[in-house]
C-alpha atoms as a PDB file:
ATOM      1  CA  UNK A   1     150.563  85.017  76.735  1.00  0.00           C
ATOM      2  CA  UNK A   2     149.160  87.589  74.421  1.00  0.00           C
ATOM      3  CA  UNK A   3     149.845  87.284  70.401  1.00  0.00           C
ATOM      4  CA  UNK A   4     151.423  90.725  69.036  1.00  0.00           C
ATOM      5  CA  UNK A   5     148.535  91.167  67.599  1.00  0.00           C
ATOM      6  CA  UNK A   6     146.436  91.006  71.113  1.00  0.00           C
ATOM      7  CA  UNK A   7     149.473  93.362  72.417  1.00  0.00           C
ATOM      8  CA  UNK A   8     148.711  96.165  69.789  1.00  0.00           C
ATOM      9  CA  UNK A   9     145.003  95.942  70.306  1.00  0.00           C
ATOM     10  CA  UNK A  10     144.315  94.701  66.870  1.00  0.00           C
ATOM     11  CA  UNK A  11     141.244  92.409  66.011  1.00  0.00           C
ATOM     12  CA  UNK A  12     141.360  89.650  63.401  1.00  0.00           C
ATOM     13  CA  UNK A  13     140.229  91.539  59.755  1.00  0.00           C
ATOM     14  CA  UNK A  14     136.762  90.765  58.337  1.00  0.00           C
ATOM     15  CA  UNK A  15     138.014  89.159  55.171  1.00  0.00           C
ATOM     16  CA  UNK A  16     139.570  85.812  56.822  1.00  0.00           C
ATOM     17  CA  UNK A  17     138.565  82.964  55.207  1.00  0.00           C
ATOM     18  CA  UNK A  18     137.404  84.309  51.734  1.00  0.00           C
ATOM     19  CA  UNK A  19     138.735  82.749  48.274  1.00  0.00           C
ATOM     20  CA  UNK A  20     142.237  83.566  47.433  1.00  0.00           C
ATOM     21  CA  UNK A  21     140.101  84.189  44.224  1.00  0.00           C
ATOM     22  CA  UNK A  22     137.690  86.595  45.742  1.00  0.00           C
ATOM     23  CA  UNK A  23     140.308  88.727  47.524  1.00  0.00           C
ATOM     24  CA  UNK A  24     142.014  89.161  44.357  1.00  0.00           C
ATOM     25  CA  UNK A  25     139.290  90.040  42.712  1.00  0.00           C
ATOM     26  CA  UNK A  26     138.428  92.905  45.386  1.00  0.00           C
ATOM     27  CA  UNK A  27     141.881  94.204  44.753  1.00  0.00           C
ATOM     28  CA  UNK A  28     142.258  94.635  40.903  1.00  0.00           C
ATOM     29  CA  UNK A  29     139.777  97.657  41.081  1.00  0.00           C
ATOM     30  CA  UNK A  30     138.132  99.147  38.059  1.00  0.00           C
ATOM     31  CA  UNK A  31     139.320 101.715  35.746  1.00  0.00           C
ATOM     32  CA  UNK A  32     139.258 104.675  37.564  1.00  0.00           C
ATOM     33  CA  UNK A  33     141.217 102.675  40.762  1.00  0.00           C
ATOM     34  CA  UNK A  34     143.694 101.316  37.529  1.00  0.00           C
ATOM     35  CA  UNK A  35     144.138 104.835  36.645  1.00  0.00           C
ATOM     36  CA  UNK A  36     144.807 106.278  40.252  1.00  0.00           C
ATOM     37  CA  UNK A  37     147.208 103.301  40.492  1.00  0.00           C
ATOM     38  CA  UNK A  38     149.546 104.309  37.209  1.00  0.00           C
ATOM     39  CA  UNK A  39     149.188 108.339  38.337  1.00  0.00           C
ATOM     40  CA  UNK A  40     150.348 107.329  42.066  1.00  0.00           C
ATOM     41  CA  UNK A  41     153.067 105.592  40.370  1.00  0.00           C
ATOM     42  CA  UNK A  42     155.025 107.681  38.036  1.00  0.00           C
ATOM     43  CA  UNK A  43     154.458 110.744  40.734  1.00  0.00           C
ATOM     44  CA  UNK A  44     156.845 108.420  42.776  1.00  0.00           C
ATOM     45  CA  UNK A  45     159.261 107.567  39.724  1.00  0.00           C
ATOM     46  CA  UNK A  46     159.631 111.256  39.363  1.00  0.00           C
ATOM     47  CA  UNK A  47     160.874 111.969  42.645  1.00  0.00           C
ATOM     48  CA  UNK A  48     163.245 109.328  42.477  1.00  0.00           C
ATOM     49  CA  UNK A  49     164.521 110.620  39.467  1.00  0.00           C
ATOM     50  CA  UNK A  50     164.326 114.143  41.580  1.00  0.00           C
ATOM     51  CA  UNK A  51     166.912 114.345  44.630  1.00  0.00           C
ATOM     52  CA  UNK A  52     165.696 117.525  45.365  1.00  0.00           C
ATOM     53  CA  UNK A  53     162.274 116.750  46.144  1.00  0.00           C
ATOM     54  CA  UNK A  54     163.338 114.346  48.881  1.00  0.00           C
ATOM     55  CA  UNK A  55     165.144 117.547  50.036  1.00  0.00           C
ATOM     56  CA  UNK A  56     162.550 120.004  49.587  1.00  0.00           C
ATOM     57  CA  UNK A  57     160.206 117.889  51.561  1.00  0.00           C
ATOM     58  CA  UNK A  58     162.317 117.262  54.798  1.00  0.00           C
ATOM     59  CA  UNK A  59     163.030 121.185  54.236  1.00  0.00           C
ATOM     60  CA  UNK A  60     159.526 122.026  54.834  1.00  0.00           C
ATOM     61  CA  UNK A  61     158.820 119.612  57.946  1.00  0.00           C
ATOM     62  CA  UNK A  62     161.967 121.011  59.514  1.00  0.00           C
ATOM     63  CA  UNK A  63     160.427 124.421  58.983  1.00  0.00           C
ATOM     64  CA  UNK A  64     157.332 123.179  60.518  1.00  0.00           C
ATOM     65  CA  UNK A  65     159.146 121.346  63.601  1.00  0.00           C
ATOM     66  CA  UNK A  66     158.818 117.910  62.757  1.00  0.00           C
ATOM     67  CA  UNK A  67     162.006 117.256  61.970  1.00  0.00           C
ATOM     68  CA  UNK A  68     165.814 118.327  63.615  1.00  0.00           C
ATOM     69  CA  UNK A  69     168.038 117.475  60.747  1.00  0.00           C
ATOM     70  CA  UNK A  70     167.997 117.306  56.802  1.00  0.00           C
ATOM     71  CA  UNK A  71     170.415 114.071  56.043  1.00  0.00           C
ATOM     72  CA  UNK A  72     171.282 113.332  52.649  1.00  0.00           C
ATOM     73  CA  UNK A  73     170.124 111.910  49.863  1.00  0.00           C
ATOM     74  CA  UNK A  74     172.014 109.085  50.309  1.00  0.00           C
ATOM     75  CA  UNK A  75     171.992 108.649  53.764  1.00  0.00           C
ATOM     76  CA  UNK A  76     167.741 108.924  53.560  1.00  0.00           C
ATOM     77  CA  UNK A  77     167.674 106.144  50.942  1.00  0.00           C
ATOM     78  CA  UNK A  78     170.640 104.303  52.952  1.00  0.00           C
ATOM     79  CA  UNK A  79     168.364 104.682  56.537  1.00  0.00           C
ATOM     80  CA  UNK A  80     165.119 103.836  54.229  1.00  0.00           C
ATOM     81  CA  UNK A  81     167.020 100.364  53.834  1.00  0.00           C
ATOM     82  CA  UNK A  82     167.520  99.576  57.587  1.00  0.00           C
ATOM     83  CA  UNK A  83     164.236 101.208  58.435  1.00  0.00           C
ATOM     84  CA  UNK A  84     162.540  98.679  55.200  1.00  0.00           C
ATOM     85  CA  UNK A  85     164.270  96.108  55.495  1.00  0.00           C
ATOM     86  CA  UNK A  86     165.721  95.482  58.793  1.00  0.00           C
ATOM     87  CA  UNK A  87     162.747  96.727  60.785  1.00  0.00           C
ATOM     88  CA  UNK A  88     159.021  97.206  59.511  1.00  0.00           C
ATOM     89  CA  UNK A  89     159.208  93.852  57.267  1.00  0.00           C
ATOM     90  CA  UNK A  90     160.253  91.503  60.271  1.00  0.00           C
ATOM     91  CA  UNK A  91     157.778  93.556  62.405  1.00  0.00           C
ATOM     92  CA  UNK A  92     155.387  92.974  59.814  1.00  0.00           C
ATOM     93  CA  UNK A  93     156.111  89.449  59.095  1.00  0.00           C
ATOM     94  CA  UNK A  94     155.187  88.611  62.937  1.00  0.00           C
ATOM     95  CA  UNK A  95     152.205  90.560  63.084  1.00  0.00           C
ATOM     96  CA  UNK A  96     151.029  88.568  60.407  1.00  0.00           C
ATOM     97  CA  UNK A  97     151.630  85.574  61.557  1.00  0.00           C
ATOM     98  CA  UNK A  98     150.000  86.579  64.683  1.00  0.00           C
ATOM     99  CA  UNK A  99     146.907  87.131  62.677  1.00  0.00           C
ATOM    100  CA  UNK A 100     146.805  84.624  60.714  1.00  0.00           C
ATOM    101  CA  UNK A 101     147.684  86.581  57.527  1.00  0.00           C
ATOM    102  CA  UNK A 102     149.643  84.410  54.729  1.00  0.00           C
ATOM    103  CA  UNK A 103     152.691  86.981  54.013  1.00  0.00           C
ATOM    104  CA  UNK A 104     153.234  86.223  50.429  1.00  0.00           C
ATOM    105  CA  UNK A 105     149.744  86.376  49.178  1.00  0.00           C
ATOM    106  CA  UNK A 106     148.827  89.765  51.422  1.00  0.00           C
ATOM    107  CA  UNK A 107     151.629  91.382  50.038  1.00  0.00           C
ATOM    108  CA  UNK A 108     150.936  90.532  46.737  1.00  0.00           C
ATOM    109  CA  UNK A 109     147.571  91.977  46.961  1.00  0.00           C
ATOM    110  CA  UNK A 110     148.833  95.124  48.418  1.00  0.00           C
ATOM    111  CA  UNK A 111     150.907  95.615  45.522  1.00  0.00           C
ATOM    112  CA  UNK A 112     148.109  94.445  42.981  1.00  0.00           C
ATOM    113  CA  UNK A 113     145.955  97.263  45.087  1.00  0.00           C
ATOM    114  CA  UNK A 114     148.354 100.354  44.914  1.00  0.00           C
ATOM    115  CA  UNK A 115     152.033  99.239  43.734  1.00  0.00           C
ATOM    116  CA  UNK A 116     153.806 102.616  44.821  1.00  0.00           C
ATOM    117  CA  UNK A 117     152.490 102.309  48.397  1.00  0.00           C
ATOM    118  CA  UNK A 118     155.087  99.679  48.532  1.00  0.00           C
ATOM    119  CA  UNK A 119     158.010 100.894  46.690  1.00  0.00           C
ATOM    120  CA  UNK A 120     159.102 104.361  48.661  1.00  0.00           C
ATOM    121  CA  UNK A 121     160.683 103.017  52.107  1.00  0.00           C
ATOM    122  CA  UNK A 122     160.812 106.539  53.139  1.00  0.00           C
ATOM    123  CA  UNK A 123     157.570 107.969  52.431  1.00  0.00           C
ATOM    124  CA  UNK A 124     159.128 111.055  51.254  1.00  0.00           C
ATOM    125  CA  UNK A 125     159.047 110.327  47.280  1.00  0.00           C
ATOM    126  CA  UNK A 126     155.789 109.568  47.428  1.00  0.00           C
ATOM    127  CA  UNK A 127     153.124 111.798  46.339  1.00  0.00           C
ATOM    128  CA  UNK A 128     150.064 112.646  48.666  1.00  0.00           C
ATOM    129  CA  UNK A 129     147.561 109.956  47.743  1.00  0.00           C
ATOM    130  CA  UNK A 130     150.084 107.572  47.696  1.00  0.00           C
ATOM    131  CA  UNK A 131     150.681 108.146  51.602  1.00  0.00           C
ATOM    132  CA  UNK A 132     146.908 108.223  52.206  1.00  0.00           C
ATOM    133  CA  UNK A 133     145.764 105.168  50.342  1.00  0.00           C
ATOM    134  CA  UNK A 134     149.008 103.256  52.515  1.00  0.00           C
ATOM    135  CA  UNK A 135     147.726 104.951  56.100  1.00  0.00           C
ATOM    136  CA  UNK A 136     143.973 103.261  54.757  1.00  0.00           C
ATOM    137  CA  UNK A 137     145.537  99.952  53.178  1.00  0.00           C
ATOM    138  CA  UNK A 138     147.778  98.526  56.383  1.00  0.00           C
ATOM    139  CA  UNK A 139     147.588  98.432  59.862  1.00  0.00           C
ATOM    140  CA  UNK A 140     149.785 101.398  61.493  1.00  0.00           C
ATOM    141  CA  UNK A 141     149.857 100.928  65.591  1.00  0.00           C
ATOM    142  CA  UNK A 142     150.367 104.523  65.823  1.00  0.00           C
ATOM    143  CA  UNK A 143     150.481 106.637  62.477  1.00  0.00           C
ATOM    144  CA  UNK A 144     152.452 109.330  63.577  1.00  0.00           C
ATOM    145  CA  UNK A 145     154.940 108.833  61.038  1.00  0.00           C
ATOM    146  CA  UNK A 146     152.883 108.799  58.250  1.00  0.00           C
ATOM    147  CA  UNK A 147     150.834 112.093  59.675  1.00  0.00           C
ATOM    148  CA  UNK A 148     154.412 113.902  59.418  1.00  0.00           C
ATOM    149  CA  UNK A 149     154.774 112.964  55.947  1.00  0.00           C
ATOM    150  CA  UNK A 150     151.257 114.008  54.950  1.00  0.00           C
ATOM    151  CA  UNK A 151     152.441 117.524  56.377  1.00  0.00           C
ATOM    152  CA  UNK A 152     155.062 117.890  53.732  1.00  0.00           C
ATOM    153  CA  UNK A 153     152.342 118.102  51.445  1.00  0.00           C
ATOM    154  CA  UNK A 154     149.869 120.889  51.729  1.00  0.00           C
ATOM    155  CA  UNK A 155     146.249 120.157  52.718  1.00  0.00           C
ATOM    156  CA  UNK A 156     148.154 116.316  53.758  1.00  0.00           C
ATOM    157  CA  UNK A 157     146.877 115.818  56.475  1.00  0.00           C
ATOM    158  CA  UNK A 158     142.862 117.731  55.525  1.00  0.00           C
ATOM    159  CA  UNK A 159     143.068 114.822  52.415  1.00  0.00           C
ATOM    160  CA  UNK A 160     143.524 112.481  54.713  1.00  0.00           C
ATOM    161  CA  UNK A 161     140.827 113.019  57.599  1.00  0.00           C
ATOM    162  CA  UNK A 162     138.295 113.280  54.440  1.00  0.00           C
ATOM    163  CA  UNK A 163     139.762 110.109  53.076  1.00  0.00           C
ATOM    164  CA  UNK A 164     138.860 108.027  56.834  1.00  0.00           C
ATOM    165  CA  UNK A 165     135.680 109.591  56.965  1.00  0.00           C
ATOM    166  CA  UNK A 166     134.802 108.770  53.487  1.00  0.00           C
ATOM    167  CA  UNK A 167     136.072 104.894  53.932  1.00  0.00           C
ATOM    168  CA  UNK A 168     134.107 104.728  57.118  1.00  0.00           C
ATOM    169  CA  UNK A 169     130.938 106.466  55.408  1.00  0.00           C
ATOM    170  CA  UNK A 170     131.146 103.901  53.014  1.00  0.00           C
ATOM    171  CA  UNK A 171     131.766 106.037  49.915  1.00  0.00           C
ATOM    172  CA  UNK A 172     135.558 105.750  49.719  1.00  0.00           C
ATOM    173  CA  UNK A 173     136.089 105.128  45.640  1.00  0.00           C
ATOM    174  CA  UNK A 174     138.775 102.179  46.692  1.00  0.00           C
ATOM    175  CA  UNK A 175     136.822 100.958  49.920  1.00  0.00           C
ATOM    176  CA  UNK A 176     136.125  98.130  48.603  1.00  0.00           C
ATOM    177  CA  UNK A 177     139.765  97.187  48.126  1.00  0.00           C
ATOM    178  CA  UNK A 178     140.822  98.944  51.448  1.00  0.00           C
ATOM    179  CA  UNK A 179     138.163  97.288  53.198  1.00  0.00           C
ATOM    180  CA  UNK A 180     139.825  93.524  52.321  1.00  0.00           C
ATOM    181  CA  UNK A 181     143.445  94.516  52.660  1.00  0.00           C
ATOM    182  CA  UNK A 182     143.488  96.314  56.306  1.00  0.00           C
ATOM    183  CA  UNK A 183     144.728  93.501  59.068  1.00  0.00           C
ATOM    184  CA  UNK A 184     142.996  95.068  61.648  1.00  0.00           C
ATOM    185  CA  UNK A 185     139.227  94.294  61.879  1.00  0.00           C
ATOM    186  CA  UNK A 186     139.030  97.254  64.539  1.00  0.00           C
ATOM    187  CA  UNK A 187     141.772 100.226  62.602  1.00  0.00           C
ATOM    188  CA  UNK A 188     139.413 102.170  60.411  1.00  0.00           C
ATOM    189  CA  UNK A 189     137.234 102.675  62.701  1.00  0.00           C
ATOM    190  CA  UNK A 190     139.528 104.372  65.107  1.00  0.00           C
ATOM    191  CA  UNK A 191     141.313 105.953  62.310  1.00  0.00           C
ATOM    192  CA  UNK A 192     139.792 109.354  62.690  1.00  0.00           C
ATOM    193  CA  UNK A 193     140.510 109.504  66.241  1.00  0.00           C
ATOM    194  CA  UNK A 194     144.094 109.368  65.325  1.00  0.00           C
ATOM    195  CA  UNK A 195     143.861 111.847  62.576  1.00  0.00           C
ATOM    196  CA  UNK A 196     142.098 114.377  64.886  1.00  0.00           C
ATOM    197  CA  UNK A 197     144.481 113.516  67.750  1.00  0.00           C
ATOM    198  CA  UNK A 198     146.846 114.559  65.134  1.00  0.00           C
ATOM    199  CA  UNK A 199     145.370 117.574  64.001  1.00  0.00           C
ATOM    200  CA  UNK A 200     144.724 118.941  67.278  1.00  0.00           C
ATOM    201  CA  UNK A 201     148.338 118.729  68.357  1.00  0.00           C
ATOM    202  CA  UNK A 202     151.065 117.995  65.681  1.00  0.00           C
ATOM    203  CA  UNK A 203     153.792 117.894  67.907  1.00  0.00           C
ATOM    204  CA  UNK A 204     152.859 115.354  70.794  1.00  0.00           C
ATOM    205  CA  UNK A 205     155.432 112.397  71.064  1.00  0.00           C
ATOM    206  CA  UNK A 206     154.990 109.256  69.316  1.00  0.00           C
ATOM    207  CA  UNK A 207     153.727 106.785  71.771  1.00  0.00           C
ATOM    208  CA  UNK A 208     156.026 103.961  72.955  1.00  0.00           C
ATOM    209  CA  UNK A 209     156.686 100.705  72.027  1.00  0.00           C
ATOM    210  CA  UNK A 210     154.732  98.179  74.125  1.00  0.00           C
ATOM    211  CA  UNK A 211     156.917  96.790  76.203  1.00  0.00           C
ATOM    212  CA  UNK A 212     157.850  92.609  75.241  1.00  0.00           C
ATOM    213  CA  UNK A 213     156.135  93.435  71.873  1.00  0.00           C
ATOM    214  CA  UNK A 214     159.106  91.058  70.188  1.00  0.00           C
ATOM    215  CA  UNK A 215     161.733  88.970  72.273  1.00  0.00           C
ATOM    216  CA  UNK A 216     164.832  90.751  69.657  1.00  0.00           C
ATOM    217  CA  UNK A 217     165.696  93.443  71.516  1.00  0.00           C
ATOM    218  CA  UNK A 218     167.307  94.901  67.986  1.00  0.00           C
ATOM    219  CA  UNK A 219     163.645  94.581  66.431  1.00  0.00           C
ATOM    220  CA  UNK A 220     162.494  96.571  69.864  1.00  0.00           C
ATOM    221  CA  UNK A 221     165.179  99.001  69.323  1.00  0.00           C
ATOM    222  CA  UNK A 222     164.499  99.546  65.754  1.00  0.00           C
ATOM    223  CA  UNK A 223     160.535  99.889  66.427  1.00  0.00           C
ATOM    224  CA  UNK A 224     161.248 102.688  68.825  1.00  0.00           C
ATOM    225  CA  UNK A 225     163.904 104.634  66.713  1.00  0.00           C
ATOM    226  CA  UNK A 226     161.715 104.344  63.735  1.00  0.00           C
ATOM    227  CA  UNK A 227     158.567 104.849  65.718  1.00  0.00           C
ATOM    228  CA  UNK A 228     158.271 108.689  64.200  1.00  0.00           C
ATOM    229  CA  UNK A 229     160.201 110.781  61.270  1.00  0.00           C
ATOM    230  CA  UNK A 230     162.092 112.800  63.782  1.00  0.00           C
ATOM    231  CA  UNK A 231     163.625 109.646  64.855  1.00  0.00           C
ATOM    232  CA  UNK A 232     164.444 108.437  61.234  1.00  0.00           C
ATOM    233  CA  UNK A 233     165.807 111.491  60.353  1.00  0.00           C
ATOM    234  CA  UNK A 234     168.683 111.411  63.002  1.00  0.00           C
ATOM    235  CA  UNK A 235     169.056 107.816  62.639  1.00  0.00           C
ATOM    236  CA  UNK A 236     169.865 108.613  58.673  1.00  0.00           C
ATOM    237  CA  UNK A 237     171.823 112.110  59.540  1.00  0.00           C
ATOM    238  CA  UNK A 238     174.606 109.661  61.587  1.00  0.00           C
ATOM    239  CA  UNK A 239     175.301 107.317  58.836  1.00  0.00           C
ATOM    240  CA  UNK A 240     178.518 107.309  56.311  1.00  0.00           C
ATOM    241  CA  UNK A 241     176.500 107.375  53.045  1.00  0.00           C
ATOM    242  CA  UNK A 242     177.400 107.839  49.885  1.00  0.00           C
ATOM    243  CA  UNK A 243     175.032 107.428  46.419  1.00  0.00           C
ATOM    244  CA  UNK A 244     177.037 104.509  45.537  1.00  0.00           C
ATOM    245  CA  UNK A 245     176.771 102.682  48.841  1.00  0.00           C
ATOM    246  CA  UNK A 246     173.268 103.737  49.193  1.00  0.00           C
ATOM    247  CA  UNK A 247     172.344 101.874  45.722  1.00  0.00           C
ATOM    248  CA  UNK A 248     174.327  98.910  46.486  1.00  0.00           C
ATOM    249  CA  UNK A 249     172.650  98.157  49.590  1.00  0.00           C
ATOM    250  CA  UNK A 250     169.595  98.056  47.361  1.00  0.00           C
ATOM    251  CA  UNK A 251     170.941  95.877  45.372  1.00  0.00           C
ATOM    252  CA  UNK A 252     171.913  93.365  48.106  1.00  0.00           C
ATOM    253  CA  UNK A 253     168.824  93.881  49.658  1.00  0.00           C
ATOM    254  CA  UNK A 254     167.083  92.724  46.614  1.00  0.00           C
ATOM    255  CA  UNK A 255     169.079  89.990  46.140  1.00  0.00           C
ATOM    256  CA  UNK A 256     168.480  89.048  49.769  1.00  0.00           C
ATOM    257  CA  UNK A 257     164.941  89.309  49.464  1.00  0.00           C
ATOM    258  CA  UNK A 258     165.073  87.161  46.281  1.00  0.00           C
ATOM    259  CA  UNK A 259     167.735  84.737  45.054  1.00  0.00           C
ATOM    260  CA  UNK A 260     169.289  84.969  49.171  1.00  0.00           C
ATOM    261  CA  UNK A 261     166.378  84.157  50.849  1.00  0.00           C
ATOM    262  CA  UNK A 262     166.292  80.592  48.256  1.00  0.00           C
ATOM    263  CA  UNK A 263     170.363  80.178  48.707  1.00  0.00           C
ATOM    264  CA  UNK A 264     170.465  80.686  52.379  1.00  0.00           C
ATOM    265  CA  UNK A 265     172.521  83.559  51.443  1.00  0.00           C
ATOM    266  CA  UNK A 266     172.591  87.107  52.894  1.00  0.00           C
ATOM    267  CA  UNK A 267     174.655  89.704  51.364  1.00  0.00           C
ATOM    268  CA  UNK A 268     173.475  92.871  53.765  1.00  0.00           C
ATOM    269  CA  UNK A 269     173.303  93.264  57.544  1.00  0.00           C
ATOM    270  CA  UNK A 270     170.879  91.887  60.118  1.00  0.00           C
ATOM    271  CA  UNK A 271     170.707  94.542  62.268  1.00  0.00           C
ATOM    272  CA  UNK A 272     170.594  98.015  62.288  1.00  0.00           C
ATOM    273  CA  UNK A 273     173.265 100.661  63.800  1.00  0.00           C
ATOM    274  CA  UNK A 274     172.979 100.880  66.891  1.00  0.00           C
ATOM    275  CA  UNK A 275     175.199 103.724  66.972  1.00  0.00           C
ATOM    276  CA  UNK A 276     173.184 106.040  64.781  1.00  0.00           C
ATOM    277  CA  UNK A 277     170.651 105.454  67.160  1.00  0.00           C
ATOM    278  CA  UNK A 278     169.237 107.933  69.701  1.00  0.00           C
ATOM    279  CA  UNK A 279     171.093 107.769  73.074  1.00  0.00           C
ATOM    280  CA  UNK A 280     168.081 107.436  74.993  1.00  0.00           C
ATOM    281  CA  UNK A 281     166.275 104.889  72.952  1.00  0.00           C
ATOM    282  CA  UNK A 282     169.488 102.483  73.061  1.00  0.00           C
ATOM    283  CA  UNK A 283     168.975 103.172  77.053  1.00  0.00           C
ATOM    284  CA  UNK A 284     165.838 101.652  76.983  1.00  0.00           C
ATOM    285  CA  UNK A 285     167.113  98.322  74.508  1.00  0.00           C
ATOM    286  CA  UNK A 286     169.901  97.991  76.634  1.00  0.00           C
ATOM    287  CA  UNK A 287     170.329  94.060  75.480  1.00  0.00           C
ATOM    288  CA  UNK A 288     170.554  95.480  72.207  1.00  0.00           C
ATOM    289  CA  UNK A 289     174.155  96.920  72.688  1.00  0.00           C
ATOM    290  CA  UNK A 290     176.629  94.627  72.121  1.00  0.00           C
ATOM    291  CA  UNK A 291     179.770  94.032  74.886  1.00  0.00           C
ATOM    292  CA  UNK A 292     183.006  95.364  73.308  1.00  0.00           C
ATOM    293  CA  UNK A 293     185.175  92.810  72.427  1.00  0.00           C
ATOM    294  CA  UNK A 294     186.862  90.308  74.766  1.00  0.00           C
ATOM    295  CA  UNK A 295     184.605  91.479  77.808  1.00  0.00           C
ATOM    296  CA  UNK A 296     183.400  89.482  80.169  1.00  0.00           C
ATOM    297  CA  UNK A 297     179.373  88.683  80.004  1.00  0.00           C
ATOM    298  CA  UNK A 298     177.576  88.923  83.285  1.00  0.00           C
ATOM    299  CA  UNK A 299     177.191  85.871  85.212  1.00  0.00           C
ATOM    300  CA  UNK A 300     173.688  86.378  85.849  1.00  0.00           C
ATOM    301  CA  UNK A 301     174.102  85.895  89.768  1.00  0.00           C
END
C-alpha cells in the first residue's frame, strides 16, 4: 500500500538525517530574518486586536468571488478551531509520520523559523508575508487556500510568484531556512506551476481529496470541506458562535493540546460538524454521518 505521503506525490525532504543541532541552526536566521520575524508578528497581533480587519478581508474576496458568505467574527475564529485543530494537525501529524518527520521537533523549528505562520488558524489576520513565507515553509497538496488569502491582500498573489521564483533561483533572503523546513523534497520546485495555475484562472475548483488518503472518514470529510476558503467560509457561516464560546474553545483547545494530551484528558470535540458541512461533500463521506439514534446499523449482507 502507498504511505500518504506516496498518495500526495510528495518525496522525502533533503534535510533527513542532519543534526538536530544543524537544523536548528538553519532556522534561527540572522538579523534581518529576526527582524522580518518580530514585524510578521505584531502585524498579526494587530489584527487580532482588530475584528474588523478579519471582516474587511473576507469583504474583499467576496467582492472578488472567492468567497459566498462573510460569517462572523466569532464564528471565523470558532471554524479556525475545528479547521486547526480537528483537521490540518491530525492530517499533518500522519503525513509526518509518513515521512519520517519527528512532529515535536519540526514544529518547533517552524515556529523558531517564522512564529506567526503558526499562530493565525485562519489565515485571515495574518499579514502578506506571513502567508507567503507559510505557502514556502510547509508542504500544501494543493495551495488553493492559501492563493485566496494572498488575494485579500493587494499584489498577494504577484509577492508570492516572485517569492517561489526567488527560493528556486536560490536568492530567497530565508532560503536557507525554507530550504530545511519544507517536507516535500519535490514542492518548491513545482511551486510556480501552482502559482501560475493560479494566476491564470482564480476561480477553478480546488482539486479533490485523494480518495483512501486517511481510513477516518471525519478526517476525509474535514480535508474536503476545508480543502479551499469558500468551503471554510460556509462551514463557519452555519455555526452558533458567540465571542465568548469562540475564546473558550481556545482555551480548551490549549489545554487539550497541553496539560490534556499528558492527563488523557480532552475538554473539546473530536470531530467536526458535520452539519455545517456542505451537502455535497457529506455525500461523498457518507460513513462520516452518524445513524440517528436507536437505528438499526446495516447488516453488511
Amino acid at each position: 500500500m502507498k504511505t500518504m505521503a506516496e498518495t500526495q506525490g510528495a518525496t522525502p525532504p533533503a534535510w533527513l538525517g542532519r543534526s538536530r543541532w544543524r537544523l536548528l541552526l538553519e532556522v534561527l536566521g540572522g538579523v534581518r530574518a529576526n527582524l522580518d520575524k518580530l514585524v510578521q508578528l505584531a502585524g498579526l497581533i494587530v489584527a487580532y486586536l482588530r475584528p474588523s480587519v478579519l471582516r474587511r478581508r473576507f469583504e474583499r474576496l467576496r467582492a472578488l468571488g472567492h468567497v459566498d458568505v462573510v460569517p462572523t467574527w466569532a464564528q471565523a475564529v470558532l471554524a479556525g478551531r475545528d479547521q486547526m485543530m480537528l483537521s490540518a494537525s491530525e492530517e499533518t501529524k500522519l503525513f509526518y509520520a509518513s515521512q519520517g518527520i519527528p512532529w515535536i521537533f519540526h514544529n518547533a523549528r517552524r515556529f523558531l523559523s517564522g512564529p506567526a505562520t503558526m499562530l493565525d488558524p485562519i489565515g485571515l489576520f495574518s499579514p502578506r508575508d506571513t502567508i507567503v513565507e507559510h505557502v514556502l515553509q510547509t508542504f500544501h497538496r494543493h495551495p488553493l487556500y492559501d492563493l485566496v488569502l494572498l488575494s485579500a491582500h493587494e499584489g498577494g498573489v504577484e509577492a508570492m510568484a516572485r517569492a517561489a521564483d526567488a527560493l528556486n533561483a536560490g536568492t530567497h533572503p530565508h532560503g536557507r531556512a525554507l530550504s530545511s523546513l519544507v517536507e516535500d523534497g519535490s514542492y518548491h520546485a513545482r511551486l510556480p506551476r501552482e502559482i501560475a495555475a493560479f494566476r491564470a484562472d482564480p476561480f477553478a475548483a480546488a482539486r479533490l481529496i485523494p480518495e483512501g488518503l486517511v481510513t477516518d472518514p471525519h478526517m476525509m470529510l474535514g480535508m474536503d470541506q476545508f480543502k479551499d476558503m469558500r468551503g471554510f467560509a460556509r462551514y463557519a457561516s452555519r455555526l452558533e458562535a458567540s465571542v465568548p464560546r469562540a475564546l473558550l474553545a481556545w482555551v480548551a483547545a490549549g489545554f487539550d493540546e497541553a496539560v490534556g494530551s499528558v492527563l488523557g484528558l480532552k475538554l473539546g470535540p473530536v470531530r467536526i460538524h458535520v452539519e455545517a458541512c456542505d451537502p455535497e461533500i457529506v455525500a461523498r463521506h457518507p460513513d462520516a454521518v452518524e445513524p440517528p439514534a436507536g437505528a438499526t446499523q446495516p447488516s453488511g449482507r
